[in-house]
N, C-alpha and C. Protein backbone atom coordinates (compact mmCIF):
# COMPACT_ATOMS: atom_id res chain seq x y z
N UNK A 1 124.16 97.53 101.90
CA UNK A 1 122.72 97.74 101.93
C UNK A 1 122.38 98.99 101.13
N UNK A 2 121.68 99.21 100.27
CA UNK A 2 121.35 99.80 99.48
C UNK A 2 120.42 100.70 99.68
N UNK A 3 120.21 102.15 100.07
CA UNK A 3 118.98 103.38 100.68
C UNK A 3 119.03 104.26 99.35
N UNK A 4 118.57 103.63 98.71
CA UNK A 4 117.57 104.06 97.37
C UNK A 4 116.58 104.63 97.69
N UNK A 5 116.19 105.82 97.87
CA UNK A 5 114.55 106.16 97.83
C UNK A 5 113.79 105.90 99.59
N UNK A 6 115.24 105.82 100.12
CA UNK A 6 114.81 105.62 101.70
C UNK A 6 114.55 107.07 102.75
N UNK A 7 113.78 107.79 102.82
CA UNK A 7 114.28 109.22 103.62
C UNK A 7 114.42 108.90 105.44
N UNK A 8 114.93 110.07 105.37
CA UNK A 8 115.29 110.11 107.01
C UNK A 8 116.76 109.48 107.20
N UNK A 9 117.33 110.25 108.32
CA UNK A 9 118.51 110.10 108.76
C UNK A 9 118.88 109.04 109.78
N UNK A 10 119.49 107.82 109.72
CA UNK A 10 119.89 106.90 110.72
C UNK A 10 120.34 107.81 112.44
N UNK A 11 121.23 108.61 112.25
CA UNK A 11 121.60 109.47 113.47
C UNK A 11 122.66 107.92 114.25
N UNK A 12 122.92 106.77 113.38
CA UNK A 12 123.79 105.96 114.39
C UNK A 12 122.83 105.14 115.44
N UNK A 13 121.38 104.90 115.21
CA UNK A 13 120.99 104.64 116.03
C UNK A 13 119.89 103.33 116.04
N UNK A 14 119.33 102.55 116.41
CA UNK A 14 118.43 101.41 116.20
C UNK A 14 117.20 102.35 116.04
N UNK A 15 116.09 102.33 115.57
CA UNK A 15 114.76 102.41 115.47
C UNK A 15 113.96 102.87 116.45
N UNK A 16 114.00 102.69 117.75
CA UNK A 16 113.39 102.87 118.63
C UNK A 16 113.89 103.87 119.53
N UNK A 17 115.30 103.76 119.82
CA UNK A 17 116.32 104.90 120.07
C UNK A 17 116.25 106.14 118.99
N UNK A 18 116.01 106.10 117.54
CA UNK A 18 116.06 107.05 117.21
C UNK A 18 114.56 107.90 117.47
N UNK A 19 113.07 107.01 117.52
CA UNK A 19 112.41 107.52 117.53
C UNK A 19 111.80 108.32 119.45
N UNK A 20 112.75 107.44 120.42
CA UNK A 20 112.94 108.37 121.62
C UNK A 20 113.27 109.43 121.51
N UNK A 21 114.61 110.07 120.53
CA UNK A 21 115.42 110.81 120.68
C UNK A 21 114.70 111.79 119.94
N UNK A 22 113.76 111.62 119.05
CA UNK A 22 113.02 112.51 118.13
C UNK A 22 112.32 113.49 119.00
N UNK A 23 111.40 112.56 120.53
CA UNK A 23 110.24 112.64 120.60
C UNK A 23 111.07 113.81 121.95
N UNK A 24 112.43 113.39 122.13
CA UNK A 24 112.60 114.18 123.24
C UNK A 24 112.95 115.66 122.79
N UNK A 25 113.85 115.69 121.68
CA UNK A 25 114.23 116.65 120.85
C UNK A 25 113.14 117.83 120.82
N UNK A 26 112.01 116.94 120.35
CA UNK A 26 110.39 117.97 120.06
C UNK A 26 110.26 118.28 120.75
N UNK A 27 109.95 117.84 122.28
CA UNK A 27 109.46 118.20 123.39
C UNK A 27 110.09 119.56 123.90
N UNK A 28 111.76 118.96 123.94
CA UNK A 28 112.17 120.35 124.51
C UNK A 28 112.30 121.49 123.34
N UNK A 29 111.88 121.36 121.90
CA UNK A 29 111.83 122.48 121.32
C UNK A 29 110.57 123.10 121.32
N UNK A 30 109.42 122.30 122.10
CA UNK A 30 108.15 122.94 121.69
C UNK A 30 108.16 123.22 123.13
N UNK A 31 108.30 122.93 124.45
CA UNK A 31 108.64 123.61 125.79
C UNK A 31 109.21 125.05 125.22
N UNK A 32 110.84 124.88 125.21
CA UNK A 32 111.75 126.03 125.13
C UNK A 32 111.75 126.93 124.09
N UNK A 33 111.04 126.47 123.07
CA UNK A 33 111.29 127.09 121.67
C UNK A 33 112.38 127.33 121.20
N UNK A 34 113.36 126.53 121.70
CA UNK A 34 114.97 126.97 121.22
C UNK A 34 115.26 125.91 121.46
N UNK A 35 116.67 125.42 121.07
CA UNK A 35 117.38 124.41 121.24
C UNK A 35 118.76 124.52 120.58
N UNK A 36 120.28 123.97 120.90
CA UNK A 36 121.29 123.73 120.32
C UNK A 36 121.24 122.01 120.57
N UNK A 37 121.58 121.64 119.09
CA UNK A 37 122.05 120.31 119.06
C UNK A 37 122.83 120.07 117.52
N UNK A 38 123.05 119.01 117.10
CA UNK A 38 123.80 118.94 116.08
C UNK A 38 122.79 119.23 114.86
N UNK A 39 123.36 119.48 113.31
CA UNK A 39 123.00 120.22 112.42
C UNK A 39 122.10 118.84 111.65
N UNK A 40 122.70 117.30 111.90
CA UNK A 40 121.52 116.35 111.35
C UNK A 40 120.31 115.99 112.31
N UNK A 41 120.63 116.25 113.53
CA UNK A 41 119.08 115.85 114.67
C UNK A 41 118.66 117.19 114.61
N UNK A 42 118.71 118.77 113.92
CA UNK A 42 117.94 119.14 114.03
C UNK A 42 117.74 119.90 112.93
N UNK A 43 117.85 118.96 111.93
CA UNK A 43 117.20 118.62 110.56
C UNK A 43 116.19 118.00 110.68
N UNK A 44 116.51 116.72 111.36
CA UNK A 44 115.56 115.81 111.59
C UNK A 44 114.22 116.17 112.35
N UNK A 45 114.44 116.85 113.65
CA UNK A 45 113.22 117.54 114.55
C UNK A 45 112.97 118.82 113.63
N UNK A 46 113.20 119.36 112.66
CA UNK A 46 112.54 119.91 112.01
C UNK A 46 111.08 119.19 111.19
N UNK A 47 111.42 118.14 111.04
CA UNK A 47 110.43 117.12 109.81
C UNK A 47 109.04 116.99 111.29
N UNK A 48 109.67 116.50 112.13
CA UNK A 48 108.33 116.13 113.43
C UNK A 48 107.53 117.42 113.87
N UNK A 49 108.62 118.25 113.89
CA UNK A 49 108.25 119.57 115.02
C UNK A 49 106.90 120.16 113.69
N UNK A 50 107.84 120.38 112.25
CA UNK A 50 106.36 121.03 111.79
C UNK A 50 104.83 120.24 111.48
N UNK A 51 105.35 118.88 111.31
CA UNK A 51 104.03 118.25 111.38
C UNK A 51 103.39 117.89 112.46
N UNK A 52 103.90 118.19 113.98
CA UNK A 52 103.05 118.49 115.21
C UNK A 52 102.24 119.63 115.29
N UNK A 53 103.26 120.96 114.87
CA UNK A 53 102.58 122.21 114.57
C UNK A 53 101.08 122.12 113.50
N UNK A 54 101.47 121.49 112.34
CA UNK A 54 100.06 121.17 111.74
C UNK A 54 98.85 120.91 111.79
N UNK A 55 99.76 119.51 112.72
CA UNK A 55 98.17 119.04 113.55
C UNK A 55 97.43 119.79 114.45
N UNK A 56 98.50 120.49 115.42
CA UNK A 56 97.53 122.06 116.35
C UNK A 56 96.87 122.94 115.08
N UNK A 57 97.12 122.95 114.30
CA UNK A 57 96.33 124.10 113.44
C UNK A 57 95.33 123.43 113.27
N UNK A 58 94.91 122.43 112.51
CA UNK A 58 93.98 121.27 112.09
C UNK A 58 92.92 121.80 113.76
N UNK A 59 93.84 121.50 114.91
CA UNK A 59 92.78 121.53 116.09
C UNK A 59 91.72 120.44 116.42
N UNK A 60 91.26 119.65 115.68
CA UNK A 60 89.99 118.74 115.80
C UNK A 60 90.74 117.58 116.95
N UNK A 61 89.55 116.59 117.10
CA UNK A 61 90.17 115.43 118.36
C UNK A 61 91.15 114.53 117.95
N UNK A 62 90.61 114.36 116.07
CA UNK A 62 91.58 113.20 115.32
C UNK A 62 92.87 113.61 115.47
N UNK A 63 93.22 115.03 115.09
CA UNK A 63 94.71 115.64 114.67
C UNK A 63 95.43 115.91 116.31
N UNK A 64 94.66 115.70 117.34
CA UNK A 64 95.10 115.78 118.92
C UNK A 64 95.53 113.78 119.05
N UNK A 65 95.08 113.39 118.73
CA UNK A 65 95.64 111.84 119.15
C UNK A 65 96.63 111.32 118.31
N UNK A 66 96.81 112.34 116.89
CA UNK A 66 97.46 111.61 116.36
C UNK A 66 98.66 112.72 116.76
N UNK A 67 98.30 114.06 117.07
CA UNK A 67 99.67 114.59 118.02
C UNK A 67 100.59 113.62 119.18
N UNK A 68 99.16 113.23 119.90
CA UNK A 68 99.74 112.60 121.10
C UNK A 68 100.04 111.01 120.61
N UNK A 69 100.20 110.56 119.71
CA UNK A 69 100.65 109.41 119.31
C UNK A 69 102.32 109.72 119.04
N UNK A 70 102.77 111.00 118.30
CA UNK A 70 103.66 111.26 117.60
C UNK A 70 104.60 111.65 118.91
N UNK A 71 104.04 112.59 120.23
CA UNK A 71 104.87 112.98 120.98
C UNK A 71 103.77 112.84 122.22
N UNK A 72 103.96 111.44 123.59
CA UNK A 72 103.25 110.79 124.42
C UNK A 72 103.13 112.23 125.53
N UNK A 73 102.94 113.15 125.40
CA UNK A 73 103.37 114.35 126.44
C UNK A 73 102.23 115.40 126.42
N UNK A 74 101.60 115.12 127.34
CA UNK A 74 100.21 115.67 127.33
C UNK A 74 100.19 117.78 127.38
N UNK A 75 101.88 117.75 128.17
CA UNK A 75 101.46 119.10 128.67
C UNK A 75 102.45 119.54 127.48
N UNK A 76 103.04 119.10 126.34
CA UNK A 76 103.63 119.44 125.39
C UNK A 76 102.22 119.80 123.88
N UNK A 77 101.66 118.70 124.04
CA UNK A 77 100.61 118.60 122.67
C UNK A 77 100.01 119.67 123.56
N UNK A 78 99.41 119.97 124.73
CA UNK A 78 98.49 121.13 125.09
C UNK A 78 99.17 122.25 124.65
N UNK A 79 100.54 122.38 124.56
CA UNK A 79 100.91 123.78 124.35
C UNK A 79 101.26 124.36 123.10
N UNK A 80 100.93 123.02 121.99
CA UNK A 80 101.17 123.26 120.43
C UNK A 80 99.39 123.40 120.45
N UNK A 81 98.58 122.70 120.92
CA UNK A 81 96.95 123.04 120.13
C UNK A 81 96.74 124.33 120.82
N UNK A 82 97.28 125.38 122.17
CA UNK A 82 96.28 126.34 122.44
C UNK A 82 97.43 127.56 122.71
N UNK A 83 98.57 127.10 122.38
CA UNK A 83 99.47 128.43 122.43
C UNK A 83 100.02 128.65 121.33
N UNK A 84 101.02 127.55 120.65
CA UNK A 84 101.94 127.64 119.20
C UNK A 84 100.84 127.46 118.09
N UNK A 85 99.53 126.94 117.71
CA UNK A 85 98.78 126.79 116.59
C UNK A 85 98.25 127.89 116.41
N UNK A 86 97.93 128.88 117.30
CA UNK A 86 97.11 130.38 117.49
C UNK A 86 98.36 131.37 116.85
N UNK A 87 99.51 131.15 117.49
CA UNK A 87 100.68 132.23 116.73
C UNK A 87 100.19 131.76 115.21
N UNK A 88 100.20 130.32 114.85
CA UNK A 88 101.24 130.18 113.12
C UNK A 88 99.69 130.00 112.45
N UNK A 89 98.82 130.46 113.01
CA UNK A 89 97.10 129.92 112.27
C UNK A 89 97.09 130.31 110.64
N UNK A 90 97.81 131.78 110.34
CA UNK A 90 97.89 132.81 109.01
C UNK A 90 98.89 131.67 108.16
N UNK A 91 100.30 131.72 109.27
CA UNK A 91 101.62 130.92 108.54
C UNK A 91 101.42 129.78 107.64
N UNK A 92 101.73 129.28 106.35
CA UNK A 92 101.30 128.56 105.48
C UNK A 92 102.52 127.36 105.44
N UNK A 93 102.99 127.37 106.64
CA UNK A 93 104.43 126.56 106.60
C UNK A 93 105.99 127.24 107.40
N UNK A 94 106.70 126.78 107.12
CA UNK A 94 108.17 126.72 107.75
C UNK A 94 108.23 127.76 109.12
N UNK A 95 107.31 126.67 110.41
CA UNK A 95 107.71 127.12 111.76
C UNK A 95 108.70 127.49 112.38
N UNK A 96 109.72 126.55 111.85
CA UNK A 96 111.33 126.43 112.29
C UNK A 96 112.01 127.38 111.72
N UNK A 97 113.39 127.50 112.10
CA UNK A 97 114.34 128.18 111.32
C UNK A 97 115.89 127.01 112.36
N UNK A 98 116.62 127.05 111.07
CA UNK A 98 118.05 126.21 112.06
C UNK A 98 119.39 127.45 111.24
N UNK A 99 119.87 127.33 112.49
CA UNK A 99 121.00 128.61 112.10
C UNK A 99 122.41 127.73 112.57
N UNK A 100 123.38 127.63 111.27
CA UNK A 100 124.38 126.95 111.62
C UNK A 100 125.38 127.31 112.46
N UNK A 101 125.87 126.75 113.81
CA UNK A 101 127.10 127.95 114.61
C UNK A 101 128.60 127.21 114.29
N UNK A 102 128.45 126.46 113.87
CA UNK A 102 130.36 126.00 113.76
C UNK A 102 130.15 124.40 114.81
N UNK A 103 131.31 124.18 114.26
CA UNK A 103 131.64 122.75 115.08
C UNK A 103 131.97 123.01 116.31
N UNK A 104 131.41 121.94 117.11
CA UNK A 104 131.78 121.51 118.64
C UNK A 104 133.30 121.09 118.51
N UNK A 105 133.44 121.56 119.79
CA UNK A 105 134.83 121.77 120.48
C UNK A 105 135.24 120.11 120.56
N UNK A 106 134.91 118.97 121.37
CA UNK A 106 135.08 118.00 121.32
C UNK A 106 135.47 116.80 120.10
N UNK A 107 134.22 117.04 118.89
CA UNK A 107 134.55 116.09 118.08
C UNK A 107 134.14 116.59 117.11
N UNK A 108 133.96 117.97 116.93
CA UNK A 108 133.99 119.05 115.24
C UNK A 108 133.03 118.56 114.33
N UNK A 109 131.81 118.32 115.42
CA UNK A 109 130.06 117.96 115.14
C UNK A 109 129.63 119.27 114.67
N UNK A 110 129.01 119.46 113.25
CA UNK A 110 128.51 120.47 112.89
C UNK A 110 127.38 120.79 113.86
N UNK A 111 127.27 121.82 114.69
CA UNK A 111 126.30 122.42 115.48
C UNK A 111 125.44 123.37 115.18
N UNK A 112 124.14 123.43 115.47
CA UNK A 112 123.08 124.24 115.22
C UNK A 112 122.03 124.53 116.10
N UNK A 113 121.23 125.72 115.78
CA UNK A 113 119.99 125.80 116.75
C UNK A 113 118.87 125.89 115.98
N UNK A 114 118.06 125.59 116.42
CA UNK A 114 116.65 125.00 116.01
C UNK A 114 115.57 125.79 116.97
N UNK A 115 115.06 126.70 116.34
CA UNK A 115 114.07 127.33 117.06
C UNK A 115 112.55 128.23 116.36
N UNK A 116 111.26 127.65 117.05
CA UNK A 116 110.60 128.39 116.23
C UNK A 116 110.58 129.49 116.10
N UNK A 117 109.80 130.14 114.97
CA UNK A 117 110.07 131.46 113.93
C UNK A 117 109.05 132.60 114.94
């Protein structure tokens, strides 16, 4: 099968599983503001996490449904439109930062943390 011009990372997973795993990923990085997980899922929750952050800047009702379309979590999108969009309002981009720590002990999974700036 041929991924010519295809973006985004499979992660090993069907479609629907990957887009659970996205939505949970976000959640607990926009809860905790931190996270360790592997160095391609949080590549990947980098791509969601800053275009949730966007939409809190935006602020209007459209860019709130289409938050809560992207991540179903009411007390998560509340805390990107009236806590995290007020920090990054100046910021012109790159919320995140991922800092590489070395491979996991188990199966020498490149590991990383993912946390906003």
């Amino acid at each position: 099968m041929a991924s010519h011009r295809v973006s985004g990372r499979r992660l090993s997973r069907y479609k629907d599983q990957r887009k659970a795993l996205m939505r949970g990923l976000v959640c607990e990085l926009i809860k905790h503001e931190r996270i360790t997980t592997t160095l391609a899922k949080a590549k990947e929750t980098r791509i969601v996490a800053e275009k949730l952050i966007t939409h809190g800047k935006k602020g209007n009702l459209h860019h709130r449904r289409l938050a809560l379309a992207q991540v179903p979590n009411k007390r998560v999108v509340e805390k990107v439109f009236n806590d995290i969009a007020v920090r990054y309002a100046t910021r012109p981009g790159g919320y995140t930062r991922i800092t590489k720590l070395g491979p996991r002990q188990g199966d020498a999974a490149q590991m990383a943390v993912i946390e906003l700036v």
